[in-house]
PDB file of N, CA and C in Angstrom:
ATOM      1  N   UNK A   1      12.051 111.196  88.736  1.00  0.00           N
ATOM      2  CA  UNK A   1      12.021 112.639  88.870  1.00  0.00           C
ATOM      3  C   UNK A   1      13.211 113.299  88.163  1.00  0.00           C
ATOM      4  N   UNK A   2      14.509 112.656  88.060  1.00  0.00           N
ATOM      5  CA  UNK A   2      15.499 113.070  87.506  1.00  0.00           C
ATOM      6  C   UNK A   2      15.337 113.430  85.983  1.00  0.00           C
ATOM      7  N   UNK A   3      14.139 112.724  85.328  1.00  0.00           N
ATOM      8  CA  UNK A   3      14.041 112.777  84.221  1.00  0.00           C
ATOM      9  C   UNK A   3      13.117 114.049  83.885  1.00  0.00           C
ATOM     10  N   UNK A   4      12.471 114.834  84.826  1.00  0.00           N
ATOM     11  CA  UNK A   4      11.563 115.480  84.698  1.00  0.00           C
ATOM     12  C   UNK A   4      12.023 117.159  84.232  1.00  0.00           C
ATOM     13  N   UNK A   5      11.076 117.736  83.130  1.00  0.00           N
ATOM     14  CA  UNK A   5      11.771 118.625  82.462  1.00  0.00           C
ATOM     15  C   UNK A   5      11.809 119.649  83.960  1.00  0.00           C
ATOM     16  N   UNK A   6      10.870 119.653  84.564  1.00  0.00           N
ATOM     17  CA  UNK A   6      11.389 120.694  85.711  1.00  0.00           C
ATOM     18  C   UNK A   6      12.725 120.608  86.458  1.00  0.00           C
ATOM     19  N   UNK A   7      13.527 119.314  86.952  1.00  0.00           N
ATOM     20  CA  UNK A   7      14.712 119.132  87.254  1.00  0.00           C
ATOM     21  C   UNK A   7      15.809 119.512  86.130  1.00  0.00           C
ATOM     22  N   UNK A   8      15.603 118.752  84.947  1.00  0.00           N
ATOM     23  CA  UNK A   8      16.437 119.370  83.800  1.00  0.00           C
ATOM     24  C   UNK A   8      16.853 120.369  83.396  1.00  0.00           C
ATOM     25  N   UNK A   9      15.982 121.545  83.809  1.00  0.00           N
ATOM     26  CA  UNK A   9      15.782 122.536  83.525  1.00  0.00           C
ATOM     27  C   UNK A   9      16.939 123.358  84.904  1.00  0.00           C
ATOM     28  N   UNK A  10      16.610 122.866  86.359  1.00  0.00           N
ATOM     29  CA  UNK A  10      16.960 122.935  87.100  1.00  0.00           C
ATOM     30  C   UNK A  10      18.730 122.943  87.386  1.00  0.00           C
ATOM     31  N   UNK A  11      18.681 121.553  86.766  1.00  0.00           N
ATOM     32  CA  UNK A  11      20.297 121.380  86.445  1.00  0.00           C
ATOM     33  C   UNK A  11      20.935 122.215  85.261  1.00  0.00           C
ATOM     34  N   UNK A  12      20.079 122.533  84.179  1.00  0.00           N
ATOM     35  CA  UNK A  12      20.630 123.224  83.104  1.00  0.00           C
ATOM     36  C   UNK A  12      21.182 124.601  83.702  1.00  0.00           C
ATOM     37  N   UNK A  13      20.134 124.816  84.541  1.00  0.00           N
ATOM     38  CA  UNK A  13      20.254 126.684  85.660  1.00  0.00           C
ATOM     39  C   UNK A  13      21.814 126.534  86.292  1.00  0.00           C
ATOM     40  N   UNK A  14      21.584 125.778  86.895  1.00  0.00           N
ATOM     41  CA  UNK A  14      23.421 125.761  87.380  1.00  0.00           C
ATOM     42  C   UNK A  14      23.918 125.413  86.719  1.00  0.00           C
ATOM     43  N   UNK A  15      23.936 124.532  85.910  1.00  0.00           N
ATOM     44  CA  UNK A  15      25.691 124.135  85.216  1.00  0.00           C
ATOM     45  C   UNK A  15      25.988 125.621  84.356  1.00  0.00           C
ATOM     46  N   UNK A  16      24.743 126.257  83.544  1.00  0.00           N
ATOM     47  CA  UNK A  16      25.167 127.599  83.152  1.00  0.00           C
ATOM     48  C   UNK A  16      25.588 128.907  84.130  1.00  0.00           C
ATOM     49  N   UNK A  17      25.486 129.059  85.449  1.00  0.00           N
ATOM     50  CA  UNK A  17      26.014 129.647  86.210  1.00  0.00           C
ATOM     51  C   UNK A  17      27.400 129.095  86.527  1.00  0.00           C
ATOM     52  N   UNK A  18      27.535 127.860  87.705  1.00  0.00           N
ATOM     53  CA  UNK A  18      28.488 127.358  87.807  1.00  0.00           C
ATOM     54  C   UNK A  18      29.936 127.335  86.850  1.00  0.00           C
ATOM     55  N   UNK A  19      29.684 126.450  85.587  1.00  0.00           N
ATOM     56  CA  UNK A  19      30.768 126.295  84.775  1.00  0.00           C
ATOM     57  C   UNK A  19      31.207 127.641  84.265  1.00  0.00           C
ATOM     58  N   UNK A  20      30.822 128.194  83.926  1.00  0.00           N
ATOM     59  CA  UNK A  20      31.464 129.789  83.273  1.00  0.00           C
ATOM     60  C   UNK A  20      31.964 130.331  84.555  1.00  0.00           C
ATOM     61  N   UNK A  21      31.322 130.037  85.791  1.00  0.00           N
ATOM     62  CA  UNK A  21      32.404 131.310  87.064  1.00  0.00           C
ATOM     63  C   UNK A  21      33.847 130.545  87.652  1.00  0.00           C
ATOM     64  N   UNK A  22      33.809 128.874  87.479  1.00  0.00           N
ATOM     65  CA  UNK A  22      35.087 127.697  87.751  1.00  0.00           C
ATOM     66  C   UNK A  22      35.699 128.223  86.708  1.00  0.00           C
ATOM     67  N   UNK A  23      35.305 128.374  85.121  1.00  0.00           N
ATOM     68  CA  UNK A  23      35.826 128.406  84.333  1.00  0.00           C
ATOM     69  C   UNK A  23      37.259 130.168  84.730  1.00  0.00           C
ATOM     70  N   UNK A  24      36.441 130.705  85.004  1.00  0.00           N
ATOM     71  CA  UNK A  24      36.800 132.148  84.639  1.00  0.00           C
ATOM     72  C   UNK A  24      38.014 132.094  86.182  1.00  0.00           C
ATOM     73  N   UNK A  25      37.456 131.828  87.351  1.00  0.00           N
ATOM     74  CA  UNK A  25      38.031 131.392  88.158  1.00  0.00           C
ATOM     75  C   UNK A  25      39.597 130.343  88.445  1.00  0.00           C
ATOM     76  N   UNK A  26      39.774 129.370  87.281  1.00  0.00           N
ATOM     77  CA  UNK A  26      40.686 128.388  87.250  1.00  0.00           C
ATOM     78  C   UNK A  26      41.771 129.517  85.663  1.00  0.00           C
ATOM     79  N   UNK A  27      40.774 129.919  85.059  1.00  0.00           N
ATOM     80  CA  UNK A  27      42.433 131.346  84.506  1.00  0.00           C
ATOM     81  C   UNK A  27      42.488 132.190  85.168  1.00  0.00           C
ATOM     82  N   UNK A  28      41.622 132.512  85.497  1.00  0.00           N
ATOM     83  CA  UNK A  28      42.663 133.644  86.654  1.00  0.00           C
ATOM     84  C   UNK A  28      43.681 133.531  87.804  1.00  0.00           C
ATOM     85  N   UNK A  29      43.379 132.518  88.315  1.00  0.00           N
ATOM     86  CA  UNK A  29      44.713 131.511  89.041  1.00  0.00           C
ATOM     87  C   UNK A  29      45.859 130.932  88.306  1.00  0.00           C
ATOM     88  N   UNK A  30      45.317 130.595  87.137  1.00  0.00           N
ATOM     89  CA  UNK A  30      46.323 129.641  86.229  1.00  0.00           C
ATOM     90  C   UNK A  30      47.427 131.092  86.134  1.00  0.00           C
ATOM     91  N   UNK A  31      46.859 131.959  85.589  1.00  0.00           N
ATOM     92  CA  UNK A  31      47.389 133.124  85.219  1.00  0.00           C
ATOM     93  C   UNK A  31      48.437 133.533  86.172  1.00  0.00           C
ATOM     94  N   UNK A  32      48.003 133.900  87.670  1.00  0.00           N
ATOM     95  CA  UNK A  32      48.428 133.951  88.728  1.00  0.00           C
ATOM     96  C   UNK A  32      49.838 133.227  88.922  1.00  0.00           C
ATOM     97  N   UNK A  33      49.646 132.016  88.546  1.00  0.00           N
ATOM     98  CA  UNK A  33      50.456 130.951  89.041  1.00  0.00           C
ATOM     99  C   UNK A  33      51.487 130.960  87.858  1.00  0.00           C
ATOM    100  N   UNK A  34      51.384 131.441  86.332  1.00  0.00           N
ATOM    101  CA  UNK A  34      52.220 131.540  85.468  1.00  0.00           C
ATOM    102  C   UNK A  34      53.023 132.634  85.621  1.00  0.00           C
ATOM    103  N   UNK A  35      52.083 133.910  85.841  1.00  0.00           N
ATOM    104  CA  UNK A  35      53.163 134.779  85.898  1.00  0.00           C
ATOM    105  C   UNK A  35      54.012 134.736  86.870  1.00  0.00           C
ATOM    106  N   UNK A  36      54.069 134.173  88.306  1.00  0.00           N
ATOM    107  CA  UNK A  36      54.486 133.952  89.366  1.00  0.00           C
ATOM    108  C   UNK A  36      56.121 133.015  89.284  1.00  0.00           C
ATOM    109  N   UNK A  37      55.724 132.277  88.119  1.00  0.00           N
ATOM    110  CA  UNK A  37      57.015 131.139  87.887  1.00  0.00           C
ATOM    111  C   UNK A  37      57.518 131.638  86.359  1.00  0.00           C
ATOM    112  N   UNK A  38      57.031 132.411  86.108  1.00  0.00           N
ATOM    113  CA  UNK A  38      57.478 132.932  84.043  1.00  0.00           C
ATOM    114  C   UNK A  38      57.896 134.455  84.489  1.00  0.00           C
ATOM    115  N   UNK A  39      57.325 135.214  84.737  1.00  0.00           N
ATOM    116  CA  UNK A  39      57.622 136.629  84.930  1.00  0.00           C
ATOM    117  C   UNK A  39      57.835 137.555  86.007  1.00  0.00           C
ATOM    118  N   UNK A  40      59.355 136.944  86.982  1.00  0.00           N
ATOM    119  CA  UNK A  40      59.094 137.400  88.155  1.00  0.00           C
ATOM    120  C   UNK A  40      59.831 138.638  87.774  1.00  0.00           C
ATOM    121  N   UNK A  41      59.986 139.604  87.120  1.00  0.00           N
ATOM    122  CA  UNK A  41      60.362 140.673  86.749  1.00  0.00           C
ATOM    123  C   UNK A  41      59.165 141.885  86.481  1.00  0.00           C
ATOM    124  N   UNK A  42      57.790 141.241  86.299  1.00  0.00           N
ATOM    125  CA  UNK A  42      56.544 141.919  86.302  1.00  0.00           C
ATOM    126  C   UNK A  42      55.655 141.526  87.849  1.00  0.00           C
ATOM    127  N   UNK A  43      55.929 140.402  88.075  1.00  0.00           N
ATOM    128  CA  UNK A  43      55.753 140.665  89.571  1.00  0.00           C
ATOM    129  C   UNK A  43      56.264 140.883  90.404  1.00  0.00           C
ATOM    130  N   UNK A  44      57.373 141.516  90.734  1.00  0.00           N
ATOM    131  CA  UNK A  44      58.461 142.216  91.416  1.00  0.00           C
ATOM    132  C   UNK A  44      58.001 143.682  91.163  1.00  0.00           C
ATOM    133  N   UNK A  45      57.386 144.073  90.311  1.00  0.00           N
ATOM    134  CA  UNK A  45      56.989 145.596  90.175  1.00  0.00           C
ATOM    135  C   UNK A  45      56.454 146.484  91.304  1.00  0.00           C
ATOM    136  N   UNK A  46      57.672 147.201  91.712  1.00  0.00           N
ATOM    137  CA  UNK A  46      56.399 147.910  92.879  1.00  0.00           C
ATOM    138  C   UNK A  46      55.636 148.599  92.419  1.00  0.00           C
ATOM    139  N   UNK A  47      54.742 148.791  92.967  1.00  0.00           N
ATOM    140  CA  UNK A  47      53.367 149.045  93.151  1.00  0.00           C
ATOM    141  C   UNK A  47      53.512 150.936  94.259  1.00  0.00           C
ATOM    142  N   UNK A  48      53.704 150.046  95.322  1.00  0.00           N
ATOM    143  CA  UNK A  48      54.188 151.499  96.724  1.00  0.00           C
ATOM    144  C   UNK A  48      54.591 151.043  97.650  1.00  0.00           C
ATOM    145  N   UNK A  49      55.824 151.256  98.349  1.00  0.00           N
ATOM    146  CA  UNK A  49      56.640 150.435  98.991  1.00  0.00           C
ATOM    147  C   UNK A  49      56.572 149.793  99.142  1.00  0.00           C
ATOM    148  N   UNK A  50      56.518 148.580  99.797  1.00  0.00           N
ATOM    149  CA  UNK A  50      57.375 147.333  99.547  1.00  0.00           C
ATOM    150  C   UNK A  50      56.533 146.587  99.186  1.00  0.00           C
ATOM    151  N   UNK A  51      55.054 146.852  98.635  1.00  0.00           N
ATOM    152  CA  UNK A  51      53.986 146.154  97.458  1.00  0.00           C
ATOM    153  C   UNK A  51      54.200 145.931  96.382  1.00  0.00           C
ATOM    154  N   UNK A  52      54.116 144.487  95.770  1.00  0.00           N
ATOM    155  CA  UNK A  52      54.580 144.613  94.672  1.00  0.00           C
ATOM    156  C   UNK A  52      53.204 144.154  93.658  1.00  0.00           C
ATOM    157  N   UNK A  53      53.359 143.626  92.548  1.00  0.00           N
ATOM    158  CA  UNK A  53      52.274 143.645  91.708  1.00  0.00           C
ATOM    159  C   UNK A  53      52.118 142.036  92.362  1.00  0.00           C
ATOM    160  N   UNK A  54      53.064 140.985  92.578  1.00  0.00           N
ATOM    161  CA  UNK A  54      52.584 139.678  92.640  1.00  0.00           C
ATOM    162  C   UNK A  54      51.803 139.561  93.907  1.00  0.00           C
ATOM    163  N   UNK A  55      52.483 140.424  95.050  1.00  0.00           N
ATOM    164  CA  UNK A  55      51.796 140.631  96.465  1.00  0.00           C
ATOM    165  C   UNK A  55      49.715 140.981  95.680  1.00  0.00           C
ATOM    166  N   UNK A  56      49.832 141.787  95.362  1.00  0.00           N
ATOM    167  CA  UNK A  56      48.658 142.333  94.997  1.00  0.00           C
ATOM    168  C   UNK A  56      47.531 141.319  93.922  1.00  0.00           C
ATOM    169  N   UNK A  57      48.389 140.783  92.985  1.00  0.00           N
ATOM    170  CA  UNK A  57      47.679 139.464  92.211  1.00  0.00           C
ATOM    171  C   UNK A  57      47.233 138.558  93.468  1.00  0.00           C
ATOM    172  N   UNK A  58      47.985 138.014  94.193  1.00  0.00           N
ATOM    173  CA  UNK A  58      47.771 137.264  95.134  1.00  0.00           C
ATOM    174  C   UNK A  58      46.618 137.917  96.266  1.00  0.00           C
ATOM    175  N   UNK A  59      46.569 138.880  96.997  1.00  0.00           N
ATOM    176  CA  UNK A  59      45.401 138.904  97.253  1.00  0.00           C
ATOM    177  C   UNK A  59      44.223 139.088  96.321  1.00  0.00           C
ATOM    178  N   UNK A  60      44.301 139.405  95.493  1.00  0.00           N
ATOM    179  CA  UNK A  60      43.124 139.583  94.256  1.00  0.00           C
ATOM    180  C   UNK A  60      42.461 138.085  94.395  1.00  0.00           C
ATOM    181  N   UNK A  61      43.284 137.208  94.671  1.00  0.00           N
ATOM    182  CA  UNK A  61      43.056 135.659  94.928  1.00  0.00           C
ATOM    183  C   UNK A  61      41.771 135.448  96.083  1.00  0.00           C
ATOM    184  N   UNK A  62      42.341 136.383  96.849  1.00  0.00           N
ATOM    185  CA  UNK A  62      41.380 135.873  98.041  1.00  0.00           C
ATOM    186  C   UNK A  62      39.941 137.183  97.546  1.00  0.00           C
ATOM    187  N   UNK A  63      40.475 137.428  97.446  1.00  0.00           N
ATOM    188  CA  UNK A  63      39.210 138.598  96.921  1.00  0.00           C
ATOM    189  C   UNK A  63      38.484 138.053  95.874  1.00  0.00           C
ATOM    190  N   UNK A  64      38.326 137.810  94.949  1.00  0.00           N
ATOM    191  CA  UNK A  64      38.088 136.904  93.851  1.00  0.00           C
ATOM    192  C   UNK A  64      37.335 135.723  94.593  1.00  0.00           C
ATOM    193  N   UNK A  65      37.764 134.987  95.239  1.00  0.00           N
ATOM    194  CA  UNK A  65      36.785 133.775  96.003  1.00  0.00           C
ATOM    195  C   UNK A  65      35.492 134.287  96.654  1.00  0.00           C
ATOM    196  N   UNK A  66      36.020 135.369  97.791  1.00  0.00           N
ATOM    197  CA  UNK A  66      35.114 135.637  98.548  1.00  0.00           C
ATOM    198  C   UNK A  66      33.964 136.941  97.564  1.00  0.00           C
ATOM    199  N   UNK A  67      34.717 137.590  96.123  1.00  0.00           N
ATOM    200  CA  UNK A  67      33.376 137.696  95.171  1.00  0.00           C
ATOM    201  C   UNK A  67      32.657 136.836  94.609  1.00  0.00           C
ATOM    202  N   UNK A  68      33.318 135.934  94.393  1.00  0.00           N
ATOM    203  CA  UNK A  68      32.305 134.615  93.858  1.00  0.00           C
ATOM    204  C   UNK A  68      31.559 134.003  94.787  1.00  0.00           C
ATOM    205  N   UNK A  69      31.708 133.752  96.011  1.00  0.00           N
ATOM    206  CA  UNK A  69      30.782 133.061  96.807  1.00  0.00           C
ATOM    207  C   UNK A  69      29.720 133.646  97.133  1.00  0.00           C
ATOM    208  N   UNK A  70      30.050 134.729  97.344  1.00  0.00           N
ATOM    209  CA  UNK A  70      28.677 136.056  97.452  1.00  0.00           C
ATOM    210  C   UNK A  70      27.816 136.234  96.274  1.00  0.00           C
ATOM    211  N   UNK A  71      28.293 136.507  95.143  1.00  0.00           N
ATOM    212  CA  UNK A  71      27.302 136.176  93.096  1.00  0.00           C
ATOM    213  C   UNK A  71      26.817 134.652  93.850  1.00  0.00           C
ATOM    214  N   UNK A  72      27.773 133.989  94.168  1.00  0.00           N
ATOM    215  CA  UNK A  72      27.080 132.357  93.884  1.00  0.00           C
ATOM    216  C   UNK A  72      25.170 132.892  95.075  1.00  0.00           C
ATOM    217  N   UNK A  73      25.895 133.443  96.027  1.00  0.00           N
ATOM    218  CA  UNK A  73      25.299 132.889  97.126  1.00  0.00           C
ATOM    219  C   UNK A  73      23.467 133.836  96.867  1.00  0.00           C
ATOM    220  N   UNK A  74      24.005 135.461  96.160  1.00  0.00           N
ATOM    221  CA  UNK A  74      22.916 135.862  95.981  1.00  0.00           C
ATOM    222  C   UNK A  74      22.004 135.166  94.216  1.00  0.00           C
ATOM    223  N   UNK A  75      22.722 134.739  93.772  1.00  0.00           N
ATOM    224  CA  UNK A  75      22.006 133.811  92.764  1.00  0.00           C
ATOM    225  C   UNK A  75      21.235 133.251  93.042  1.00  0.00           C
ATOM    226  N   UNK A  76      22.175 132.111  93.852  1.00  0.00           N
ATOM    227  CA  UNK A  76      21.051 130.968  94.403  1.00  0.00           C
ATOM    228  C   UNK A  76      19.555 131.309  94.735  1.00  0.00           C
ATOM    229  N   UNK A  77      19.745 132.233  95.393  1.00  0.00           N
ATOM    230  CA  UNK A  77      18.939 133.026  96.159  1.00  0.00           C
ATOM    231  C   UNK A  77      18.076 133.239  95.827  1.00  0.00           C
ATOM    232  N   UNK A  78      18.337 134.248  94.676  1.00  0.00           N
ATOM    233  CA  UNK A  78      16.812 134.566  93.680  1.00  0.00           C
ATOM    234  C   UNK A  78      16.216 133.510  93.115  1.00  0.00           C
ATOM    235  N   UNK A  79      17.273 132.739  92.230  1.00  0.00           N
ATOM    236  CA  UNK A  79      17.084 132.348  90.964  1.00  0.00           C
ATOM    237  C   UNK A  79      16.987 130.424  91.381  1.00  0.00           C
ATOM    238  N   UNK A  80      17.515 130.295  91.777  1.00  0.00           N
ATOM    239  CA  UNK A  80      18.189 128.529  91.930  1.00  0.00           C
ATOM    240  C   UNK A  80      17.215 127.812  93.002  1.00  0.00           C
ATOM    241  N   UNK A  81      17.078 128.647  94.502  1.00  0.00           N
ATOM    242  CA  UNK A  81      16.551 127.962  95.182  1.00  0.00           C
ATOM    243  C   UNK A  81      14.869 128.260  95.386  1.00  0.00           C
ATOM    244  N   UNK A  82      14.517 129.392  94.705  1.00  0.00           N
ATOM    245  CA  UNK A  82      12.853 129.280  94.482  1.00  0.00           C
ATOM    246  C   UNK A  82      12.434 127.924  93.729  1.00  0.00           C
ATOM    247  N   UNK A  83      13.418 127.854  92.732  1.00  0.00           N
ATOM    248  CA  UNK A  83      12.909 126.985  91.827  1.00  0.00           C
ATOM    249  C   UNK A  83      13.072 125.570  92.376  1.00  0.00           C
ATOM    250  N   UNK A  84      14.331 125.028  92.602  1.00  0.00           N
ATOM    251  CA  UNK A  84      14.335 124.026  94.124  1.00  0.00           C
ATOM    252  C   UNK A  84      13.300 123.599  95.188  1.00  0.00           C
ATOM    253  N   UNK A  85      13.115 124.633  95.775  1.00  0.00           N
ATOM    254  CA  UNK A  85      11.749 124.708  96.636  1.00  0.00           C
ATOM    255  C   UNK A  85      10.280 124.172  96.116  1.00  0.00           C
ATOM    256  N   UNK A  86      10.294 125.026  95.171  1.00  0.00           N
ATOM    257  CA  UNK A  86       8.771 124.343  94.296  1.00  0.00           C
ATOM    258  C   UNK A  86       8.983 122.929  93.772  1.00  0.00           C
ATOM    259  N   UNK A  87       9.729 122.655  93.457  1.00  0.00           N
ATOM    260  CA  UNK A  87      10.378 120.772  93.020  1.00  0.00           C
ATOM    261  C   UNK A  87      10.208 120.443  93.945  1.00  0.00           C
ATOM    262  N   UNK A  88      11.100 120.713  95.281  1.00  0.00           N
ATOM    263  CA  UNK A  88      10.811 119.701  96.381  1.00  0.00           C
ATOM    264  C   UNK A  88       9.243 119.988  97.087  1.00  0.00           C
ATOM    265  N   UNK A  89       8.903 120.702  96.682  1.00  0.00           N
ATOM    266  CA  UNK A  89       7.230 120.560  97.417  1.00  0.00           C
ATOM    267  C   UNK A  89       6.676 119.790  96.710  1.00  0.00           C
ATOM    268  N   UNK A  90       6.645 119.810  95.124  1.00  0.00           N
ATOM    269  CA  UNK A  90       5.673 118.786  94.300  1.00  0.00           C
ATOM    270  C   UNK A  90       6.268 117.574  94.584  1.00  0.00           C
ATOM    271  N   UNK A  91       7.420 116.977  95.164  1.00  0.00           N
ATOM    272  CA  UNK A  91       7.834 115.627  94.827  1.00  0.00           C
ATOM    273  C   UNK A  91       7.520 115.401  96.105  1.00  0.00           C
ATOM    274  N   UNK A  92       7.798 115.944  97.462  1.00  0.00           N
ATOM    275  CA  UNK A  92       7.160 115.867  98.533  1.00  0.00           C
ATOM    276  C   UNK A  92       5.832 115.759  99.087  1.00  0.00           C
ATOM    277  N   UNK A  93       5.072 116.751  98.114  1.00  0.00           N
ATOM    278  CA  UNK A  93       3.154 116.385  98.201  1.00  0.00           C
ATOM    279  C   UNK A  93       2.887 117.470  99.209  1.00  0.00           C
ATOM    280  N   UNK A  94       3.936 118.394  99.837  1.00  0.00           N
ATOM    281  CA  UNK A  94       3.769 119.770 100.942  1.00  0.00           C
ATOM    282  C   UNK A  94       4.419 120.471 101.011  1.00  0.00           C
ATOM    283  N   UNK A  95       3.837 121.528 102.035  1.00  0.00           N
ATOM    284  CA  UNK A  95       4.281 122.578 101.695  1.00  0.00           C
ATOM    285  C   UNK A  95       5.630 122.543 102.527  1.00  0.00           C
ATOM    286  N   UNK A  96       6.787 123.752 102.044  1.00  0.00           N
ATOM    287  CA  UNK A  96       7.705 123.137 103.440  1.00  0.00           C
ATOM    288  C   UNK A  96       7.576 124.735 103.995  1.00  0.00           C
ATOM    289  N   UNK A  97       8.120 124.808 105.058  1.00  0.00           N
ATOM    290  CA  UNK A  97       8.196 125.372 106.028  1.00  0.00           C
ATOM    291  C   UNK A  97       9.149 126.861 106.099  1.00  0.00           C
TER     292      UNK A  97
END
């Protein structure tokens, strides 16, 4: 079944979602983490009292995850797990539930 253009196709669907959002995801941290140890004179910038720009990169961090898991999660959704579903019914022989 692994060989089957419907799985292939399947795997091709995510690795083109997946790899481009890790990708985009691992510089924007890298970034994070450079300017943090290279330019603490731009992250020291306040912002409005005692906020500074690195305070603010850094939550962008957690914000940034919890946007990606949500794209990941409504993707799947539409796009990833219809198509999933119909694979595992034909390789299964039923309908599922």
């Amino acid at each position: 079944m692994q060989d089957s253009p419907e799985f292939q196709a399947l795997r091709r669907r995510f690795r083109r979602f997946v790899f481009p959002m890790t990708a985009f995801f691992f510089l924007w941290y890298l970034t994070y983490v450079l300017l943090a140890d290279y330019a603490h004179d731009f992250m020291s910038t306040k912002v409005w009292g005692t906020i500074n720009v690195g305070l603010l990169m850094g939550l962008g961090q957690f914000v940034t995850t919890f946007a990606i898991t949500m794209i990941y999660a409504r993707w799947a959704n539409k796009k990833q797990d219809p198509m999933a579903d119909e694979l595992r019914q034909r390789i299964e022989g039923r309908d599922l539930v």
